[in-house]
N, C-alpha and C. Protein backbone atom coordinates (compact mmCIF):
# COMPACT_ATOMS: atom_id res chain seq x y z
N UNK A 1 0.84 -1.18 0.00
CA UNK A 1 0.00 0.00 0.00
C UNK A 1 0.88 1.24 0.00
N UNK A 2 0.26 2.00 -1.09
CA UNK A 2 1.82 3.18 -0.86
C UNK A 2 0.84 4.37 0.21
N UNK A 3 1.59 5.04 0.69
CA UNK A 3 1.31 6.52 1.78
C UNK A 3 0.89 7.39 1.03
N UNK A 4 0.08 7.98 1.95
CA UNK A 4 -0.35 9.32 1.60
C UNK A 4 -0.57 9.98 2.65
N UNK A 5 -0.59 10.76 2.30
CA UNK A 5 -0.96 12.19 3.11
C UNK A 5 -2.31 11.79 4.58
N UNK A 6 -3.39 11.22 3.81
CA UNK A 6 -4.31 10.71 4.47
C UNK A 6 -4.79 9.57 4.81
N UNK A 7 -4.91 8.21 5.43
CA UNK A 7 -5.01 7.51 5.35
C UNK A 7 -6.45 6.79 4.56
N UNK A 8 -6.23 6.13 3.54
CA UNK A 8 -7.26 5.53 3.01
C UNK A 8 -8.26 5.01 3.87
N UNK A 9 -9.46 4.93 3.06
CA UNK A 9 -10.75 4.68 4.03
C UNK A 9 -10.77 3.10 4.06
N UNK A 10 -9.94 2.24 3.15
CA UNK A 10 -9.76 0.89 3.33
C UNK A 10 -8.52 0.30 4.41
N UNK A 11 -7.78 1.48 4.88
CA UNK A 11 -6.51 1.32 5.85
C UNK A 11 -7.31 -0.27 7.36
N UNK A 12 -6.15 -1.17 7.36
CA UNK A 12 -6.66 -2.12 8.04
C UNK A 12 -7.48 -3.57 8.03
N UNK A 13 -7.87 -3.56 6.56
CA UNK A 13 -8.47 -4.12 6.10
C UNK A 13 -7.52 -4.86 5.06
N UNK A 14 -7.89 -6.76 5.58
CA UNK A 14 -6.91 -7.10 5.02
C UNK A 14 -6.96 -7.27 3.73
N UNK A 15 -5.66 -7.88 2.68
CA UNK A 15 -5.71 -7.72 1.33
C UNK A 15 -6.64 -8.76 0.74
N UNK A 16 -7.02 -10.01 1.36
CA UNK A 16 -8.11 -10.54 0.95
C UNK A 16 -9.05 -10.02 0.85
N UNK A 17 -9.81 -9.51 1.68
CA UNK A 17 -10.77 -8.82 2.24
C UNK A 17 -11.19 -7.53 0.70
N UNK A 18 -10.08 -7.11 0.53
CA UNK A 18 -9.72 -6.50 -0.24
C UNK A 18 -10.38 -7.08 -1.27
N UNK A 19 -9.29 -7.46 -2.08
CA UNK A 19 -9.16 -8.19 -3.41
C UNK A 19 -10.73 -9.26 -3.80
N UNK A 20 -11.55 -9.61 -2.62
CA UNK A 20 -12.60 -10.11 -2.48
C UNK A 20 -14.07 -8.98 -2.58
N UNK A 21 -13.58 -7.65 -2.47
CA UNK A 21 -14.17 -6.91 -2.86
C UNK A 21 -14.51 -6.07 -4.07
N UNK A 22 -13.07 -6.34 -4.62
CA UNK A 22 -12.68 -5.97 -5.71
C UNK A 22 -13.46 -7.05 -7.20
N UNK A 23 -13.56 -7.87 -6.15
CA UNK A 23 -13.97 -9.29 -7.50
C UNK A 23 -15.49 -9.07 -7.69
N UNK A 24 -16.15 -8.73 -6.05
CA UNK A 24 -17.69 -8.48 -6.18
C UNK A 24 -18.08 -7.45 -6.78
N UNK A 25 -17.05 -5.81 -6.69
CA UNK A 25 -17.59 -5.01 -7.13
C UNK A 25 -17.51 -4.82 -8.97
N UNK A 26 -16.74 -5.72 -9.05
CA UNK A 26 -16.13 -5.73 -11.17
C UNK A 26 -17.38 -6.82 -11.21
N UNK A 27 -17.93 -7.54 -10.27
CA UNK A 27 -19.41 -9.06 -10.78
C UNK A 27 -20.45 -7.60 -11.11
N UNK A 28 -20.29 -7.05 -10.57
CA UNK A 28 -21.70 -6.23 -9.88
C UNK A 28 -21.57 -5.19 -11.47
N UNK A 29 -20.63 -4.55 -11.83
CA UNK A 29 -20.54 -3.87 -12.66
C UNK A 29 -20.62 -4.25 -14.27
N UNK A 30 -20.36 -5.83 -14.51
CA UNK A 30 -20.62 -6.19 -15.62
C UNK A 30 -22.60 -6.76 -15.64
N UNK A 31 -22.76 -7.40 -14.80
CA UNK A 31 -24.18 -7.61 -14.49
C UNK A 31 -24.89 -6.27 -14.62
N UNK A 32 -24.39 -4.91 -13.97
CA UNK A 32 -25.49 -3.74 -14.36
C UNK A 32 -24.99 -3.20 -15.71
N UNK A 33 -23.85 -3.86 -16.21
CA UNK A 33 -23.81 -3.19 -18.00
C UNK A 33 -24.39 -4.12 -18.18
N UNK A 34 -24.41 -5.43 -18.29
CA UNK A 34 -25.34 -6.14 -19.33
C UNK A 34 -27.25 -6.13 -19.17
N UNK A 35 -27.61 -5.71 -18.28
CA UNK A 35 -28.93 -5.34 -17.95
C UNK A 35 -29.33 -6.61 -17.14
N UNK A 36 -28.18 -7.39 -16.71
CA UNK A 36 -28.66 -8.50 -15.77
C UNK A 36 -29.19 -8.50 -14.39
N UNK A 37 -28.81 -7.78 -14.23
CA UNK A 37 -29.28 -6.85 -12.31
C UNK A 37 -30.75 -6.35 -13.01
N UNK A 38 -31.74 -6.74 -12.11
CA UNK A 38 -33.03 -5.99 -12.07
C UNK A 38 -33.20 -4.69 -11.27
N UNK A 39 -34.21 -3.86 -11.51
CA UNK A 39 -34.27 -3.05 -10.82
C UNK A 39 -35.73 -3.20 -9.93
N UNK A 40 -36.75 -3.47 -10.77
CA UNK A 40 -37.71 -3.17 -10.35
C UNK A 40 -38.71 -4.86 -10.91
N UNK A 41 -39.40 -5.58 -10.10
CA UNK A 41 -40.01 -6.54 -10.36
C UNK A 41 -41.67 -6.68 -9.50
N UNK A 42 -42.46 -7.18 -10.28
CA UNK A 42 -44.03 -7.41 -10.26
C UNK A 42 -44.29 -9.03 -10.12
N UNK A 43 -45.07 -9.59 -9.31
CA UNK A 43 -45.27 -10.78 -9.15
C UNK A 43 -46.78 -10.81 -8.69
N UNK A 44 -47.52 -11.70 -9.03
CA UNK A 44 -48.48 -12.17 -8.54
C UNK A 44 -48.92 -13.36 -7.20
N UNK A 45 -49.01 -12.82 -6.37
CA UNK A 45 -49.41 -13.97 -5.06
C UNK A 45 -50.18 -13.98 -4.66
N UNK A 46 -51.28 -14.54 -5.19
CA UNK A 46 -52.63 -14.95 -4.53
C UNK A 46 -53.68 -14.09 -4.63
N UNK A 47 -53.45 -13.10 -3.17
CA UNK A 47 -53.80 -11.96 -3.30
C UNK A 47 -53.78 -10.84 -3.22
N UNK A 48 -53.11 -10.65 -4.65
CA UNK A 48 -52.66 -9.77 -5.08
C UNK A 48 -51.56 -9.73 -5.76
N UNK A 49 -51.11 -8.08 -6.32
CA UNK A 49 -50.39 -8.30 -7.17
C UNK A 49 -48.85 -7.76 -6.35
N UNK A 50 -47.84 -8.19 -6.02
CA UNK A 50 -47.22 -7.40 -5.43
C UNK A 50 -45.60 -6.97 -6.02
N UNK A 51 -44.73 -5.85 -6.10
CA UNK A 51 -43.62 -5.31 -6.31
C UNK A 51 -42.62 -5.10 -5.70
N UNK A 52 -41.62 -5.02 -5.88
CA UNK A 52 -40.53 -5.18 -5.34
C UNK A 52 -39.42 -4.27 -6.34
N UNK A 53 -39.08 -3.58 -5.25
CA UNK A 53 -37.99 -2.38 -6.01
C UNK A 53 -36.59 -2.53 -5.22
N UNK A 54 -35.46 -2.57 -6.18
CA UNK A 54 -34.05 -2.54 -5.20
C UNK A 54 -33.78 -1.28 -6.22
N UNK A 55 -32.92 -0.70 -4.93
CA UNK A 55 -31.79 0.10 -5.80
C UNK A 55 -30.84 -0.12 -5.83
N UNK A 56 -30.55 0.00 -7.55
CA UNK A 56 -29.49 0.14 -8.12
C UNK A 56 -27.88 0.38 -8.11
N UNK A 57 -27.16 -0.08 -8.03
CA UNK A 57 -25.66 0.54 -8.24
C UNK A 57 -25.62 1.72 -9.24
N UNK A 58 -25.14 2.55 -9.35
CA UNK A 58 -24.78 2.87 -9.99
C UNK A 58 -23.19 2.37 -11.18
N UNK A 59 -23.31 2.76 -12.19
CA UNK A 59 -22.02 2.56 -12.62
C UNK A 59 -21.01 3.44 -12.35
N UNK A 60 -21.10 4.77 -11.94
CA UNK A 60 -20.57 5.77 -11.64
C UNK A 60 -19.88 4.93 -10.12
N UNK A 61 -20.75 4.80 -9.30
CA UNK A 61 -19.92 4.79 -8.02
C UNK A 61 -19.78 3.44 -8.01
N UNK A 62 -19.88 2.48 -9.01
CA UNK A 62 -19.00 1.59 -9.01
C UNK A 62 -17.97 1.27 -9.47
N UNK A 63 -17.52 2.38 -10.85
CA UNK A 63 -16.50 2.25 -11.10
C UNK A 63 -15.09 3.45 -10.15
N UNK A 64 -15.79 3.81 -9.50
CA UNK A 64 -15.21 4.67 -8.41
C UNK A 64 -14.72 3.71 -7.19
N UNK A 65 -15.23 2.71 -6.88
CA UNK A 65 -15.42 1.93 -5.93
C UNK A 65 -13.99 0.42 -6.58
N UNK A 66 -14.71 0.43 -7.57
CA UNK A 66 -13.36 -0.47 -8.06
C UNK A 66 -11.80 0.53 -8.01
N UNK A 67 -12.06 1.28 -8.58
CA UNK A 67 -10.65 2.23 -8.49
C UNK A 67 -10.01 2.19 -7.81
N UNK A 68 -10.92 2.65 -6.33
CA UNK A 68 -10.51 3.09 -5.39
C UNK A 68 -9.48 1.23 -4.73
N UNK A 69 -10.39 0.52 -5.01
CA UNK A 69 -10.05 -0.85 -4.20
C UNK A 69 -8.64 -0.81 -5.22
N UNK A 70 -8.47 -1.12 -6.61
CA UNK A 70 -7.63 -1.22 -7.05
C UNK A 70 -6.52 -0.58 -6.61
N UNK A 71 -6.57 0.63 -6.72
CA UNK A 71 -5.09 1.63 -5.63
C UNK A 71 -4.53 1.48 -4.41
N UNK A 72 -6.19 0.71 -3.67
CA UNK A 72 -5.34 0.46 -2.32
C UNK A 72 -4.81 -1.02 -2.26
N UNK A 73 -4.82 -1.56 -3.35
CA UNK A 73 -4.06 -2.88 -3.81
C UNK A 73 -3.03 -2.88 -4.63
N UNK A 74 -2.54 -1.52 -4.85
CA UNK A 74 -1.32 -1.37 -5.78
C UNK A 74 -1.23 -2.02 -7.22
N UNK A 75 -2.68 -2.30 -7.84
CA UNK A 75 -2.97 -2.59 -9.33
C UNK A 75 -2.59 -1.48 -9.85
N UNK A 76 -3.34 -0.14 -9.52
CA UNK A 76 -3.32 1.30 -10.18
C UNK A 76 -2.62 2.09 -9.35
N UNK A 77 -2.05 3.15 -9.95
CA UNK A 77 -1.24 4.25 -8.96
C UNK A 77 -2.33 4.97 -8.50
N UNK A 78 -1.92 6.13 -7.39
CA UNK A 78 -3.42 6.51 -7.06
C UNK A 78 -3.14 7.96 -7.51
N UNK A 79 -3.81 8.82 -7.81
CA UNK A 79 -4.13 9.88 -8.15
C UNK A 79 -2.94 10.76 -6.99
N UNK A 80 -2.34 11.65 -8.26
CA UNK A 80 -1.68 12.55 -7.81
C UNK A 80 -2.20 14.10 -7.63
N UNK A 81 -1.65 14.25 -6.43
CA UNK A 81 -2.31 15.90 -5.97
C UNK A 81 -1.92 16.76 -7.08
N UNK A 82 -2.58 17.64 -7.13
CA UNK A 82 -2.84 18.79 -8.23
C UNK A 82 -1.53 19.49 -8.34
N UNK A 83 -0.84 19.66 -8.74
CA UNK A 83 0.15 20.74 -8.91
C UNK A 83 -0.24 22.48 -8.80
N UNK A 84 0.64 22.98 -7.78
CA UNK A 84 0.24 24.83 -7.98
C UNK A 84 1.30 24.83 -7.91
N UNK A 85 1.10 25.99 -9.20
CA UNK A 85 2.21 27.27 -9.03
C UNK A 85 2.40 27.86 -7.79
N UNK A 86 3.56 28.41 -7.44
CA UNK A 86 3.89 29.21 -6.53
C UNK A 86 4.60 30.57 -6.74
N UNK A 87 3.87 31.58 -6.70
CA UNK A 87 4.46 32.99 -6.81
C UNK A 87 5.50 33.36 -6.31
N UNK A 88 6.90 33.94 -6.40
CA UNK A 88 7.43 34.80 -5.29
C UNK A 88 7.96 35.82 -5.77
């Protein structure tokens, strides 16, 4: 795990733990590109008709979520602080 400034919000958490998250959150992200994850489902029981709504992942904060796992597994480098100029 390389240092930073702040400690990652995954700090402590072991690399299995990790890397086991990393596997669910890349399942989760090809299942909501292929339209395999439902969102919203209708069933009939007896009596009545009844629904059932989950929400969604997003792809946005899942591919944020993989990133993030990836960097703190040293797959990806992690994002470097911004560069400023300095006047004098």
């Amino acid at each position: 795990m390389a240092s930073c400034r702040y400690p990652s919000l995954y700090a402590g958490l072991p690399q299995q733990q990790l890397q086991d998250a990393l596997t669910k959150a890349q399942a989760a992200l090809i299942e909501l590109n292929s339209g395999a994850r439902g969102v919203s489902f209708s069933y009939d029981q007896g009596s009545g008709t009844k629904s059932v709504t989950y929400t969604p992942a997003t792809r946005e904060g899942l591919t944020s979520l993989i990133r993030d796992l990836q960097a703190e597994l040293g797959i990806i480098p992690r994002a470097r602080r911004p560069m400023r100029l300095i006047y004098r």
